[in-house]
N, C-alpha and C. Protein backbone atom coordinates (compact mmCIF):
# COMPACT_ATOMS: atom_id res chain seq x y z
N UNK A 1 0.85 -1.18 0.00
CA UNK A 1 0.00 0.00 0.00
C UNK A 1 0.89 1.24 0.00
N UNK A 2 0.57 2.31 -1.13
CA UNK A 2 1.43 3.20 -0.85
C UNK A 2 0.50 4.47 0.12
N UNK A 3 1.48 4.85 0.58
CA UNK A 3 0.73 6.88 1.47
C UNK A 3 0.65 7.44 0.36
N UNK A 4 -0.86 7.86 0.82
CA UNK A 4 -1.57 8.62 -0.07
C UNK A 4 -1.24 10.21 -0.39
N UNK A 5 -0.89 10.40 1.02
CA UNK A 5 -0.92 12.12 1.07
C UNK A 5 -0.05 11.99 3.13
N UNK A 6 0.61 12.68 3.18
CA UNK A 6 1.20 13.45 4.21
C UNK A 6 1.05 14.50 4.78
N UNK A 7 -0.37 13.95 5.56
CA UNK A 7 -0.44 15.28 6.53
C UNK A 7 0.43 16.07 7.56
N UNK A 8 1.65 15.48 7.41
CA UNK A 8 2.53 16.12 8.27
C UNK A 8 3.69 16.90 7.59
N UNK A 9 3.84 17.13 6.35
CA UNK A 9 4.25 17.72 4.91
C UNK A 9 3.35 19.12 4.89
N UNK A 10 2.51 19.09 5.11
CA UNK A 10 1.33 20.18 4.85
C UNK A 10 0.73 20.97 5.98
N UNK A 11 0.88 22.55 5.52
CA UNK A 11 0.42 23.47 7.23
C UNK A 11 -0.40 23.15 7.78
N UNK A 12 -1.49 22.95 7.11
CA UNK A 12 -2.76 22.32 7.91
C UNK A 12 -2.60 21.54 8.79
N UNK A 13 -2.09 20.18 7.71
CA UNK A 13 -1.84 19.15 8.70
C UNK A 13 -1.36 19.28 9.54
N UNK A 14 0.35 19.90 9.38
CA UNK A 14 0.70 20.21 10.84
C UNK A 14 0.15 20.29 12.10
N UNK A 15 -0.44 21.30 11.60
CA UNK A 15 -1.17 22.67 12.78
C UNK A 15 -2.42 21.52 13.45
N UNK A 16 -3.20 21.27 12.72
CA UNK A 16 -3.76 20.48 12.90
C UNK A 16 -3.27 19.01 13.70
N UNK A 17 -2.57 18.36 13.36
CA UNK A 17 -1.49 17.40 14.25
C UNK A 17 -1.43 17.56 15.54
N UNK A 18 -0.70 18.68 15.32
CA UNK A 18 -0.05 19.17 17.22
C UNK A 18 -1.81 19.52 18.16
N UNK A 19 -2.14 20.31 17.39
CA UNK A 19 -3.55 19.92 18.51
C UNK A 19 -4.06 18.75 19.02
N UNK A 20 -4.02 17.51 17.86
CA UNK A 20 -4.60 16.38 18.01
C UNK A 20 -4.14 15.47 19.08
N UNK A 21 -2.18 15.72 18.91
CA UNK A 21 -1.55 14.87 19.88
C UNK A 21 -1.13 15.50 21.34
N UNK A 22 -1.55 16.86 21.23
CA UNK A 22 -1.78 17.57 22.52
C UNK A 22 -3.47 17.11 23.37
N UNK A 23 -4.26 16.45 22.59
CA UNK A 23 -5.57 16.52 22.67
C UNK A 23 -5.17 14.72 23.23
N UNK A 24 -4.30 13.64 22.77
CA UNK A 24 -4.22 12.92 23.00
C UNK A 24 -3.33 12.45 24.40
N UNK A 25 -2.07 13.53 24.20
CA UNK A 25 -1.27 13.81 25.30
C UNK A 25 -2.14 13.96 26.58
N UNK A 26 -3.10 14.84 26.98
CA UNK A 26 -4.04 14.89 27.55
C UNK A 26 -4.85 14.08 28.15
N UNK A 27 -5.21 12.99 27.57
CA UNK A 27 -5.99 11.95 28.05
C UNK A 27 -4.95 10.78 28.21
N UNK A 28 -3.82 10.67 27.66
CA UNK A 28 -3.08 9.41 28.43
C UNK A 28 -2.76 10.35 30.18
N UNK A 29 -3.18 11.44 30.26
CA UNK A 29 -2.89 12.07 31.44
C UNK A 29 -3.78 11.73 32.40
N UNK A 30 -4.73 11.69 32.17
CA UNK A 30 -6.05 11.52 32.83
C UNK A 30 -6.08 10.28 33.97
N UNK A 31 -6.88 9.85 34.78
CA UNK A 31 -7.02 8.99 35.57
C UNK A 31 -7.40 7.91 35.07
N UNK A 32 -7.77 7.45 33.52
CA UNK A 32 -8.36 6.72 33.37
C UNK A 32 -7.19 5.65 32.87
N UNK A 33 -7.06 3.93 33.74
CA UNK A 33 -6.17 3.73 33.44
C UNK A 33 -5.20 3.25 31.86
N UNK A 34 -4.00 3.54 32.14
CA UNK A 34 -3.18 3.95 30.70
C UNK A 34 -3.60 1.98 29.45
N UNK A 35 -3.62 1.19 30.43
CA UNK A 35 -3.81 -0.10 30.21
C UNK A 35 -5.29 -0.28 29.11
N UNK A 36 -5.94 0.42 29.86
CA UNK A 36 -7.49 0.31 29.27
C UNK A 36 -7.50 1.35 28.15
N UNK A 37 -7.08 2.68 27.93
CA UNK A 37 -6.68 2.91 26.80
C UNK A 37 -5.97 2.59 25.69
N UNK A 38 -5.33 1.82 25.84
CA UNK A 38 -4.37 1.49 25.05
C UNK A 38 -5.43 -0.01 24.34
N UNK A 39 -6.13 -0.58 24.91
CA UNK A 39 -6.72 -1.84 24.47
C UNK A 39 -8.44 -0.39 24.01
N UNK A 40 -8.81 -0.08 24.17
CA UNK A 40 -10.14 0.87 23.73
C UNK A 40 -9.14 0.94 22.01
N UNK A 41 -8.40 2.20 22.32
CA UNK A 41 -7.68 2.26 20.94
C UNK A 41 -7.69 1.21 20.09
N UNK A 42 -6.99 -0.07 20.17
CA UNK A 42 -6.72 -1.28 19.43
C UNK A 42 -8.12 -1.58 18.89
N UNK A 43 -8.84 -2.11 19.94
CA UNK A 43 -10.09 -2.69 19.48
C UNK A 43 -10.56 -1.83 18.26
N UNK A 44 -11.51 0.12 18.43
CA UNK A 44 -11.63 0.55 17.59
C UNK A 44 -10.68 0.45 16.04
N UNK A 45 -9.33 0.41 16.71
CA UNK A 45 -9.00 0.66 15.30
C UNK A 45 -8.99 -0.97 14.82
N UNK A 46 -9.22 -2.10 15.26
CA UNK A 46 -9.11 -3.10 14.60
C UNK A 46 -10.35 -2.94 13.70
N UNK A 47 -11.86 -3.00 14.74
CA UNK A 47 -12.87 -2.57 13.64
C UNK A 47 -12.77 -1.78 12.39
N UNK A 48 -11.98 -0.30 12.52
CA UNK A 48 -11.94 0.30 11.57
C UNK A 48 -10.79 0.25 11.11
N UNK A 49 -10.29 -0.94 10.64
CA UNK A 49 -9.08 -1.46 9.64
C UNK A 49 -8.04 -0.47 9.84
N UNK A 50 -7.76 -0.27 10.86
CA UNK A 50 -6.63 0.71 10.66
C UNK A 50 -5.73 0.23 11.37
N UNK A 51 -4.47 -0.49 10.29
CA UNK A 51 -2.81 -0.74 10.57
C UNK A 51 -2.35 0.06 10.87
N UNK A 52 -2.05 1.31 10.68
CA UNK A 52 -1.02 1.97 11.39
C UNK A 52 -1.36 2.00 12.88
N UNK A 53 -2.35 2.56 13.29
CA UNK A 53 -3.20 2.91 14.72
C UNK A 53 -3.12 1.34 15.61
N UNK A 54 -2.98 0.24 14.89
CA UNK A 54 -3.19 -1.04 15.40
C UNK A 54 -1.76 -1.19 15.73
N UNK A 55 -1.32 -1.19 14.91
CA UNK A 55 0.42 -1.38 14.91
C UNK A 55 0.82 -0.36 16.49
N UNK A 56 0.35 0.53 16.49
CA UNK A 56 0.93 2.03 17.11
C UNK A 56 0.15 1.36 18.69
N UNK A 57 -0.72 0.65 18.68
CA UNK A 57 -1.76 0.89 20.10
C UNK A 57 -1.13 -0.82 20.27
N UNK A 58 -0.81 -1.39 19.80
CA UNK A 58 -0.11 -2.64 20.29
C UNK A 58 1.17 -2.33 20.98
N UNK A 59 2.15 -1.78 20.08
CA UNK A 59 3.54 -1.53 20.48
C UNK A 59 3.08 -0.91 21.56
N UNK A 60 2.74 0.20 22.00
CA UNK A 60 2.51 1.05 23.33
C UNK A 60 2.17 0.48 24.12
N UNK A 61 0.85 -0.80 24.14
CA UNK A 61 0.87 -1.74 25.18
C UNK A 61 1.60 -2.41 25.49
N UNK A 62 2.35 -3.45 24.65
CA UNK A 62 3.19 -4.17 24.63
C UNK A 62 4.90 -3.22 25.87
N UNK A 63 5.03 -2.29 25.39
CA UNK A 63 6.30 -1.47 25.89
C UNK A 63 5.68 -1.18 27.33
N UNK A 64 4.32 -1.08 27.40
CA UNK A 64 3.58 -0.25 28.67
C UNK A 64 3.30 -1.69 29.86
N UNK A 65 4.23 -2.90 29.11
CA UNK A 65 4.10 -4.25 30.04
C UNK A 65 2.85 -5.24 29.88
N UNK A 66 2.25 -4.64 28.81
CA UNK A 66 0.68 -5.37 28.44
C UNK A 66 1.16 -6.73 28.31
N UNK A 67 -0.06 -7.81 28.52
CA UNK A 67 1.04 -9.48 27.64
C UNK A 67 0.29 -9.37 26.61
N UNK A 68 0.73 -10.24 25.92
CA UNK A 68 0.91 -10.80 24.75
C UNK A 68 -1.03 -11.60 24.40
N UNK A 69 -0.94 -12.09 25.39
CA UNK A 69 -2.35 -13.01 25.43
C UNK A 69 -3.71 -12.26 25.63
N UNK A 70 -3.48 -10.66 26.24
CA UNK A 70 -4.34 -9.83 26.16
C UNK A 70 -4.28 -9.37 25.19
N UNK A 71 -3.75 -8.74 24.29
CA UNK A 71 -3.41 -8.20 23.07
C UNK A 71 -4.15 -9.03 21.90
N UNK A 72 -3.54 -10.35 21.88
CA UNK A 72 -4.34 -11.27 21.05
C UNK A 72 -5.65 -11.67 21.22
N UNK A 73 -6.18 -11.00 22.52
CA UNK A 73 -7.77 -11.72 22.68
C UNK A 73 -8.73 -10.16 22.57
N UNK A 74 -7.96 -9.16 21.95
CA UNK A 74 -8.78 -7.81 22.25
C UNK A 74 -9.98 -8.10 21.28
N UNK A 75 -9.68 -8.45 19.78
CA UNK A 75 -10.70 -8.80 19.05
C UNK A 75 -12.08 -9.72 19.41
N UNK A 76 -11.48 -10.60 20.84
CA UNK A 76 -13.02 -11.67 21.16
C UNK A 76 -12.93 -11.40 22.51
N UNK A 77 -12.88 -10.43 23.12
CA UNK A 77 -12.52 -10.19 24.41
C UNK A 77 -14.34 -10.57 25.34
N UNK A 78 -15.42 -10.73 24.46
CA UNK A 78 -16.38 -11.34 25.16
C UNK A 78 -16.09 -12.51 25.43
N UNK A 79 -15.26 -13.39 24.44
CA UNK A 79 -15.22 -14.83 24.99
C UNK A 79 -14.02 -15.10 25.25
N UNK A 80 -13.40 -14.34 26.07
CA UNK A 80 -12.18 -14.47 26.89
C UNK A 80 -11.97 -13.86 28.51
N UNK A 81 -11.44 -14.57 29.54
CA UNK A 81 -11.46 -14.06 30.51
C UNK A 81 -10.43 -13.17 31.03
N UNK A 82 -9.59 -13.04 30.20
CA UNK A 82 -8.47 -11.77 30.75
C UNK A 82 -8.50 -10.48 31.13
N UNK A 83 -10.04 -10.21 30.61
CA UNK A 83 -10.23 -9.10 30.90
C UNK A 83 -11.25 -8.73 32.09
N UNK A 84 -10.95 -7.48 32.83
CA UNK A 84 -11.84 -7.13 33.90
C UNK A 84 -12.92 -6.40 33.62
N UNK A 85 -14.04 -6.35 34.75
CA UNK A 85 -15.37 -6.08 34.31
C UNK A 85 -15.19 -4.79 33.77
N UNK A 86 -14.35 -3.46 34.60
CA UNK A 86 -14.30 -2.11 34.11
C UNK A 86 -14.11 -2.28 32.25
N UNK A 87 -12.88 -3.53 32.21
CA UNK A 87 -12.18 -3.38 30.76
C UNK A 87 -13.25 -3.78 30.09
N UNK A 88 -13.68 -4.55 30.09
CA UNK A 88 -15.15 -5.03 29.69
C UNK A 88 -16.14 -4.21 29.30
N UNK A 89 -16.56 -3.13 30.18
CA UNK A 89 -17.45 -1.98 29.83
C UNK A 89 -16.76 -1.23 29.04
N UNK A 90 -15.26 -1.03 29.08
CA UNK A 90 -14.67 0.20 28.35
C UNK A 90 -14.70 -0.16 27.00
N UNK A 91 -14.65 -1.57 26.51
CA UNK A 91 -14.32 -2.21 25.04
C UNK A 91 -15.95 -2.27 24.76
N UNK A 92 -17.05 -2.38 25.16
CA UNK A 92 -17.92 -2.46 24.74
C UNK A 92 -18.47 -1.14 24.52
N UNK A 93 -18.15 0.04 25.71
CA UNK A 93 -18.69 1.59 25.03
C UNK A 93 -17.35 2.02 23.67
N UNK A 94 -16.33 1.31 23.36
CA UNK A 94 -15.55 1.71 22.35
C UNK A 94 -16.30 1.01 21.04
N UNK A 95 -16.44 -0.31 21.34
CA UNK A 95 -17.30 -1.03 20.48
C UNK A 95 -18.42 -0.15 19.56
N UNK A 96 -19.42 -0.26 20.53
CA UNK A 96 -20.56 0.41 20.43
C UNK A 96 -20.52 2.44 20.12
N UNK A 97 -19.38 3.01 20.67
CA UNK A 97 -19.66 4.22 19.71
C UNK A 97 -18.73 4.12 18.57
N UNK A 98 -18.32 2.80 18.08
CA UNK A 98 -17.27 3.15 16.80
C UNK A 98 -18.10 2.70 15.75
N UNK A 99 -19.61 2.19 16.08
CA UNK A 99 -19.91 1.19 14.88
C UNK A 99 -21.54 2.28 15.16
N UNK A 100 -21.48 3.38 15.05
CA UNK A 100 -22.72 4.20 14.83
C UNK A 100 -23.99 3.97 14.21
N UNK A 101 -22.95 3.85 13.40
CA UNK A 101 -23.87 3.66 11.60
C UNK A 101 -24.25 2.24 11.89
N UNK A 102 -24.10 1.39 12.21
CA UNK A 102 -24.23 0.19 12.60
C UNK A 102 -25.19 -0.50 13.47
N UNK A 103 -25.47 0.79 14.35
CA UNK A 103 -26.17 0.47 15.82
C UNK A 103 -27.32 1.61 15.81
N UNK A 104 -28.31 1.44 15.48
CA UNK A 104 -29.62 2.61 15.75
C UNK A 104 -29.17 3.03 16.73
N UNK A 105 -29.74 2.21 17.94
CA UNK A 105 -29.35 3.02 19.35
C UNK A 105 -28.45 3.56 19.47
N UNK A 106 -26.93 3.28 18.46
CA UNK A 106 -25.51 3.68 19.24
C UNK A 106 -25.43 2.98 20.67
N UNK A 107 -24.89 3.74 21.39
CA UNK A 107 -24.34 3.14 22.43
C UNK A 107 -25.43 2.55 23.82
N UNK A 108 -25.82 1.76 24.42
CA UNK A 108 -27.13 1.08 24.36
C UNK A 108 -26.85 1.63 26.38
N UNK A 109 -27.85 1.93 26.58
CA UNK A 109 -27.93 2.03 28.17
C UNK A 109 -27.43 1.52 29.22
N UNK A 110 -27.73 -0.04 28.88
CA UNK A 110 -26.69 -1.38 29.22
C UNK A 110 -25.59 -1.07 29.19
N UNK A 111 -24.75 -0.52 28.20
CA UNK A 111 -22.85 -0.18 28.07
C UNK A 111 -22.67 0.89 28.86
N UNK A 112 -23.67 1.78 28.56
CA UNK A 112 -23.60 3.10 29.93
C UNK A 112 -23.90 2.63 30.83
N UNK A 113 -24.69 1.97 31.69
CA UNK A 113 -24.83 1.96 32.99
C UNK A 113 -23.39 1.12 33.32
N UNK A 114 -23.42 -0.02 32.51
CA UNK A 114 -21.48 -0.76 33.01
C UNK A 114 -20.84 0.14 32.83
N UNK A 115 -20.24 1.15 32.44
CA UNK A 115 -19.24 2.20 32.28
C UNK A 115 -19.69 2.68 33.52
N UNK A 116 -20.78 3.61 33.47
CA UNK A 116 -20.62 4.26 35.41
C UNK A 116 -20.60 4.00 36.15
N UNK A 117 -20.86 2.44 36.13
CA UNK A 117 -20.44 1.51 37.03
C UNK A 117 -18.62 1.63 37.65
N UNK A 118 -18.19 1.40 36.84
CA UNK A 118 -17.03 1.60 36.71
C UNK A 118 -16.19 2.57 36.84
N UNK A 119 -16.45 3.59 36.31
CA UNK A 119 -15.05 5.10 36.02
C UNK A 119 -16.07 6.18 36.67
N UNK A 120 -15.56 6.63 37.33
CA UNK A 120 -15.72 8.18 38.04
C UNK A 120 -15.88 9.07 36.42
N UNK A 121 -16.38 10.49 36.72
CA UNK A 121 -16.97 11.17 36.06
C UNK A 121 -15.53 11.79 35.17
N UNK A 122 -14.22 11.88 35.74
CA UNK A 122 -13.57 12.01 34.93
C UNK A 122 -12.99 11.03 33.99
N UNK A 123 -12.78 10.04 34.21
CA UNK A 123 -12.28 9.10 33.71
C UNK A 123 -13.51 8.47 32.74
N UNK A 124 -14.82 8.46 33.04
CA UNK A 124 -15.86 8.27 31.71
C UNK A 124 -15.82 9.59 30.85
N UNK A 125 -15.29 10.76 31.13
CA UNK A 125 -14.77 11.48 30.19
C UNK A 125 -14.10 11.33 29.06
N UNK A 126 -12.88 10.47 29.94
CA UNK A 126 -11.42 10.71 28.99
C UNK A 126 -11.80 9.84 28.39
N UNK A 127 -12.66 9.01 29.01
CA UNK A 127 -12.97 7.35 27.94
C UNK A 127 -13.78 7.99 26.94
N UNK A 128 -15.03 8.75 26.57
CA UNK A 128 -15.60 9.20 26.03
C UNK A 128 -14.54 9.66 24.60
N UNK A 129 -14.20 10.56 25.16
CA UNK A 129 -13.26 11.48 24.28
C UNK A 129 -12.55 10.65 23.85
N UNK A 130 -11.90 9.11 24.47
CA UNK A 130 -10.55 8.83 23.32
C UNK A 130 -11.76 8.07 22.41
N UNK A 131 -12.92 7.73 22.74
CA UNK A 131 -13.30 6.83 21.69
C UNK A 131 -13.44 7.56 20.52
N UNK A 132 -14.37 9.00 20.56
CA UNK A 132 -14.00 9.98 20.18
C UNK A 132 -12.52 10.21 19.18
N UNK A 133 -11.20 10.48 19.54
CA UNK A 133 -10.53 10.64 19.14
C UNK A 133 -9.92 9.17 18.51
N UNK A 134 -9.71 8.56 19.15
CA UNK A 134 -8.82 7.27 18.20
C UNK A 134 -9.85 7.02 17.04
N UNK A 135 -11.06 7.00 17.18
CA UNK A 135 -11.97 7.09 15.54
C UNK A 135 -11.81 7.93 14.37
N UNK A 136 -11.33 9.60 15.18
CA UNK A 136 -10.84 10.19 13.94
C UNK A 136 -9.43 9.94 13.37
N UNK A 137 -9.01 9.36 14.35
CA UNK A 137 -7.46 8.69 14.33
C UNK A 137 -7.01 8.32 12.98
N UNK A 138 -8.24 7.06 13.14
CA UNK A 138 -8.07 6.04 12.26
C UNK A 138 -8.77 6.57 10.82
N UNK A 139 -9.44 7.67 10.94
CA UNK A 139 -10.42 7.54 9.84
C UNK A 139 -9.08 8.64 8.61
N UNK A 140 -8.41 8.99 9.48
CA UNK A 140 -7.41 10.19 8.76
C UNK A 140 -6.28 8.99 8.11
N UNK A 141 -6.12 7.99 9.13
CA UNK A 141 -4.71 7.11 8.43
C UNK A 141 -5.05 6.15 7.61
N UNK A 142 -6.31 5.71 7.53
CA UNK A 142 -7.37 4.89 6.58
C UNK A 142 -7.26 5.60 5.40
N UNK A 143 -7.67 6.87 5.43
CA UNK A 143 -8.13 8.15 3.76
C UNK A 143 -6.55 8.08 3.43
N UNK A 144 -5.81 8.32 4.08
CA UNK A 144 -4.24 8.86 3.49
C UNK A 144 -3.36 7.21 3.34
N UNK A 145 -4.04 6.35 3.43
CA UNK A 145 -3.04 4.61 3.54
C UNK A 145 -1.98 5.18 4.03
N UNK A 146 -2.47 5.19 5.47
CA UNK A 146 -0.76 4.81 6.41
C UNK A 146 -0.89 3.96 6.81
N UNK A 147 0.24 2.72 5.65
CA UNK A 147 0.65 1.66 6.84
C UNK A 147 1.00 1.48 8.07
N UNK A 148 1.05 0.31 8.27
CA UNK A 148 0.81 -0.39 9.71
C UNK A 148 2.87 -0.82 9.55
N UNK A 149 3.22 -1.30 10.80
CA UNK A 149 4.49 -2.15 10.42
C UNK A 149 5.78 -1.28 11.27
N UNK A 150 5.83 -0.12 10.79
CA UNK A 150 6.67 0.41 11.08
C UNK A 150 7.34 1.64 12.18
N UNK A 151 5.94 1.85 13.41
CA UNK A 151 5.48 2.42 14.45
C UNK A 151 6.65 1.68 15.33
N UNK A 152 7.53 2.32 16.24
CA UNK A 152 8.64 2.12 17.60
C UNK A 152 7.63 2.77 18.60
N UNK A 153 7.84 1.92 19.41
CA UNK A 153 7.09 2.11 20.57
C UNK A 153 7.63 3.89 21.50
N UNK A 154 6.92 4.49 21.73
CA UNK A 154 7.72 5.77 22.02
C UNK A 154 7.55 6.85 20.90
N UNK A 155 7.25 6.52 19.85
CA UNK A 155 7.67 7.53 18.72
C UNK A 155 6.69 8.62 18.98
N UNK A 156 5.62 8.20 19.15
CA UNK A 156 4.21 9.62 19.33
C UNK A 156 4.87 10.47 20.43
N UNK A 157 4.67 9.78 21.54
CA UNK A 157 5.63 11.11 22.69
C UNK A 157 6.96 12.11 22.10
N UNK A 158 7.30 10.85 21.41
CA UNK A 158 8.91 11.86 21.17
C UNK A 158 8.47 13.04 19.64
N UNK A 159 7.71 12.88 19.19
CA UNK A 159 7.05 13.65 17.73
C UNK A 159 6.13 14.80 18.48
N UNK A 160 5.57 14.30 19.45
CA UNK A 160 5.14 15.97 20.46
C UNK A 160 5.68 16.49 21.22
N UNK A 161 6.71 16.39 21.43
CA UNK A 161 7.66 16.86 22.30
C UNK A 161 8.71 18.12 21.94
């Protein structure tokens, strides 16, 4: 697959960029834990075919001490027990607001009430917002084919910095 276009070549993009990963910087800040973001991310972007973002939200777990056996079960994580009830609600409200178009209801009462179950009012924030953000994530590296493959664990921090 070749890149389509380089938004990081272009002012927009730029400009645009640094907000995004200041906007992302932000919520790995947050209380909500770094573990459960990093698997929210994956999942969405597995749904929405996006290698680079998959590639990028593995390595970060993987470096961030994630195993191996969680990583591989994010895709059936209903019929796997590695995961905890919070992680559970968090992959199912990522689930459920990434597949919109998909879901009349969107995100179903049931996934909200397990989420507030779970995360205090800031942390169902930040969860909100990354589902939010890792969707436009993916939908920008999807339009422009950025491969997957070649993401070092670390590289996003050190590119906003």
């Amino acid at each position: 697959m070749d890149t389509r276009f380089n938004l990081f070549e272009n002012e927009i993009g730029v400009k645009f960029g640094k907000r995004f990963a200041g906007t992302a910087l932000m919520l790995h800040g947050s209380t909500l834990p770094r573990a459960t973001q990093e698997l929210v991310s994956l999942r969405a972007s597995q749904i929405n075919g996006c290698g680079h973002c998959i590639d990028m939200h593995v390595k970060e777990a993987e470096a961030a001490g994630e195993s191996a056996a969680r990583l591989h079960l994010v895709a059936a994580w209903r019929e796997s027990t590695v995961f905890t009830e919070a992680e559970q609600a968090a992959l199912a409200l990522a689930e459920e607001g990434t597949r919109l178009a998909d879901a009349h209801p969107g995100v179903s009462d049931e996934t909200w009430a397990r989420v507030r179950e779970h995360y205090d009012d800031d942390q169902t924030a930040a969860l909100v917002c990354l589902v939010a953000l890792i969707n436009a994530a993916n939908r920008m590296a999807v339009i422009t084919h950025q491969p997957g493959g070649s993401y070092e664990a670390g590289m996003f921090e050190a590119a906003t910095s």
